[in-house]
N, C-alpha and C. Protein backbone atom coordinates (compact mmCIF):
# COMPACT_ATOMS: atom_id res chain seq x y z
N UNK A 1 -15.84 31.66 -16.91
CA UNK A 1 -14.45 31.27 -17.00
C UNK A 1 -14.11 30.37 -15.80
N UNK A 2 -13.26 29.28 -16.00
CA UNK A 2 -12.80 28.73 -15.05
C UNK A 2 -12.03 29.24 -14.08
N UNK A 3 -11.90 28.41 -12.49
CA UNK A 3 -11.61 29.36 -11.47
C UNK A 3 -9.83 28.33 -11.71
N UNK A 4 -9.32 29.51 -11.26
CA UNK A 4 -7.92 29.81 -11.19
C UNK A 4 -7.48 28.33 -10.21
N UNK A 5 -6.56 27.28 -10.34
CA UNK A 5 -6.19 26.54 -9.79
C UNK A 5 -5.10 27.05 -8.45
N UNK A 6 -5.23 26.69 -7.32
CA UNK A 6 -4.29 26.62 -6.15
C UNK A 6 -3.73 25.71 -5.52
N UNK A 7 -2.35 25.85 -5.75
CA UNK A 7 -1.77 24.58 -5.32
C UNK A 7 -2.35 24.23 -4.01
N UNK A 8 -2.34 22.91 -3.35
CA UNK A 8 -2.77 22.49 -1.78
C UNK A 8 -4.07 22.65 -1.33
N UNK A 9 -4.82 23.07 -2.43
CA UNK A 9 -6.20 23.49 -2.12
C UNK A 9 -6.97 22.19 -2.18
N UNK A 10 -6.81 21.39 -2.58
CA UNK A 10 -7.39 20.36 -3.12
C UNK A 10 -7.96 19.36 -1.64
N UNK A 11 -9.02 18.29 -1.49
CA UNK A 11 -9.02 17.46 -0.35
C UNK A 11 -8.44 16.01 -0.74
N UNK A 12 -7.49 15.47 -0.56
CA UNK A 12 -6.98 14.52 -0.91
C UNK A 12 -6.56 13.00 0.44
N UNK A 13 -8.16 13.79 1.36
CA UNK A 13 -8.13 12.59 2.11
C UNK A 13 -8.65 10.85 2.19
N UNK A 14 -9.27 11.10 0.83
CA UNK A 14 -9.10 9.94 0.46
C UNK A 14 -8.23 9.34 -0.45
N UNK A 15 -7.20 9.98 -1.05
CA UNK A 15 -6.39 9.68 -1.77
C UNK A 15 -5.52 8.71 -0.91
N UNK A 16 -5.39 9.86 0.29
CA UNK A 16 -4.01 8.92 1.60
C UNK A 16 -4.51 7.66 1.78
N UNK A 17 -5.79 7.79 2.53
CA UNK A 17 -6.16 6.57 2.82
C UNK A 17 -5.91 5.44 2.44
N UNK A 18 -6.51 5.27 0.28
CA UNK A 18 -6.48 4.54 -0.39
C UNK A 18 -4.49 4.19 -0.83
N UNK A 19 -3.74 5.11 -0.57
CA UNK A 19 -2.45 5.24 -0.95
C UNK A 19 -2.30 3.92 0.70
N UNK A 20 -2.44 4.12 1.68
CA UNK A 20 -1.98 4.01 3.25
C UNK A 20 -2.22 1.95 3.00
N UNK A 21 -4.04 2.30 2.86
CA UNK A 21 -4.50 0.55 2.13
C UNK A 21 -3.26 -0.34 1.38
N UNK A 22 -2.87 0.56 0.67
CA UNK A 22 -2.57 0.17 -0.69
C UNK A 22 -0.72 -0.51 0.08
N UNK A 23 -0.33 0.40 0.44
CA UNK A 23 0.80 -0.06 1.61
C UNK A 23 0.82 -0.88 2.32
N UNK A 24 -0.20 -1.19 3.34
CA UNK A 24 -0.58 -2.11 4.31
C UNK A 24 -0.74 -3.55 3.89
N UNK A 25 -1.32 -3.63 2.52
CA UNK A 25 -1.69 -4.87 1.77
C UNK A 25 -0.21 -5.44 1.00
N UNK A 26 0.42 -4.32 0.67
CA UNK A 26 1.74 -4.86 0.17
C UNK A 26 2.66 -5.41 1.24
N UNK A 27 2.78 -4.60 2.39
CA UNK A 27 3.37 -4.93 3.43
C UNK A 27 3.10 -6.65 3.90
N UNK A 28 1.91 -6.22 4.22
CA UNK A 28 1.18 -8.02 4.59
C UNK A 28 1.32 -9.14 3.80
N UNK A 29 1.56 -8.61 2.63
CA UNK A 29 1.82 -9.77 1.54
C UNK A 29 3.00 -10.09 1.35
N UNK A 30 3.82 -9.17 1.46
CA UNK A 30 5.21 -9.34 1.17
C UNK A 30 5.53 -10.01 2.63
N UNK A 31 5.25 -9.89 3.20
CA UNK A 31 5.43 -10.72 5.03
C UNK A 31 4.97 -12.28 4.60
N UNK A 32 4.10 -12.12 4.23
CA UNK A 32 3.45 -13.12 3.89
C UNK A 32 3.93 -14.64 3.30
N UNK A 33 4.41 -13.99 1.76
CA UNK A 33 4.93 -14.88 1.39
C UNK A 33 6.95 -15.04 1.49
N UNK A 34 7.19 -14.47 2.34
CA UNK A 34 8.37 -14.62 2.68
C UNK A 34 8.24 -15.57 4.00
N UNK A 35 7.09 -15.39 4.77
CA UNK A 35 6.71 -16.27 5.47
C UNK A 35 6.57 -17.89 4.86
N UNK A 36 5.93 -17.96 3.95
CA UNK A 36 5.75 -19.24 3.17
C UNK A 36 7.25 -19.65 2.60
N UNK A 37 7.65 -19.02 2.20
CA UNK A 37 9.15 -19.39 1.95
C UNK A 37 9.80 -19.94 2.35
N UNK A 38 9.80 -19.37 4.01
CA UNK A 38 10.47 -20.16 4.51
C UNK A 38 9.93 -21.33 5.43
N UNK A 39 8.72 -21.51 5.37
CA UNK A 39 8.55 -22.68 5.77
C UNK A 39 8.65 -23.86 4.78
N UNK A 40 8.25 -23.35 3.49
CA UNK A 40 8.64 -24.48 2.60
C UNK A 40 9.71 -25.00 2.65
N UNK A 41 10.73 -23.94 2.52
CA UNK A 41 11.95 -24.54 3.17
C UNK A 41 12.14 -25.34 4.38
N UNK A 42 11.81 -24.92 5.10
CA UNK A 42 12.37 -26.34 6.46
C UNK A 42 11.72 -27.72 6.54
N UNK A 43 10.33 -27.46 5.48
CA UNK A 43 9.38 -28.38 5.54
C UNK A 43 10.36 -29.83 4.23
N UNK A 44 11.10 -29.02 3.26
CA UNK A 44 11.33 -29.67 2.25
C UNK A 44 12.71 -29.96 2.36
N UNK A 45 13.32 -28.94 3.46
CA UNK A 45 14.84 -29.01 3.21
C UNK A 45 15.77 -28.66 2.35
């Protein structure tokens, strides 16, 4: 028989990690092209 599930029992340190990545890359990108934005702008007027 299967063993009885417990909440918090689980290792979900790579979950964070890949969750933390996954943040960092949005962050940078979203910097990113708000960065480009506005240089297009001053570049184009």
């Amino acid at each position: 028989m299967a063993e009885e599930h417990k909440h918090g029992s689980m290792d979900i340190s790579e979950q964070e990690k890949t969750f933390h990545g996954f943040l960092a890359i949005t962050k940078w990108t979203t910097i990113s092209i708000i960065v480009f934005l506005i240089l297009l702008y001053m570049i184009n007027g």
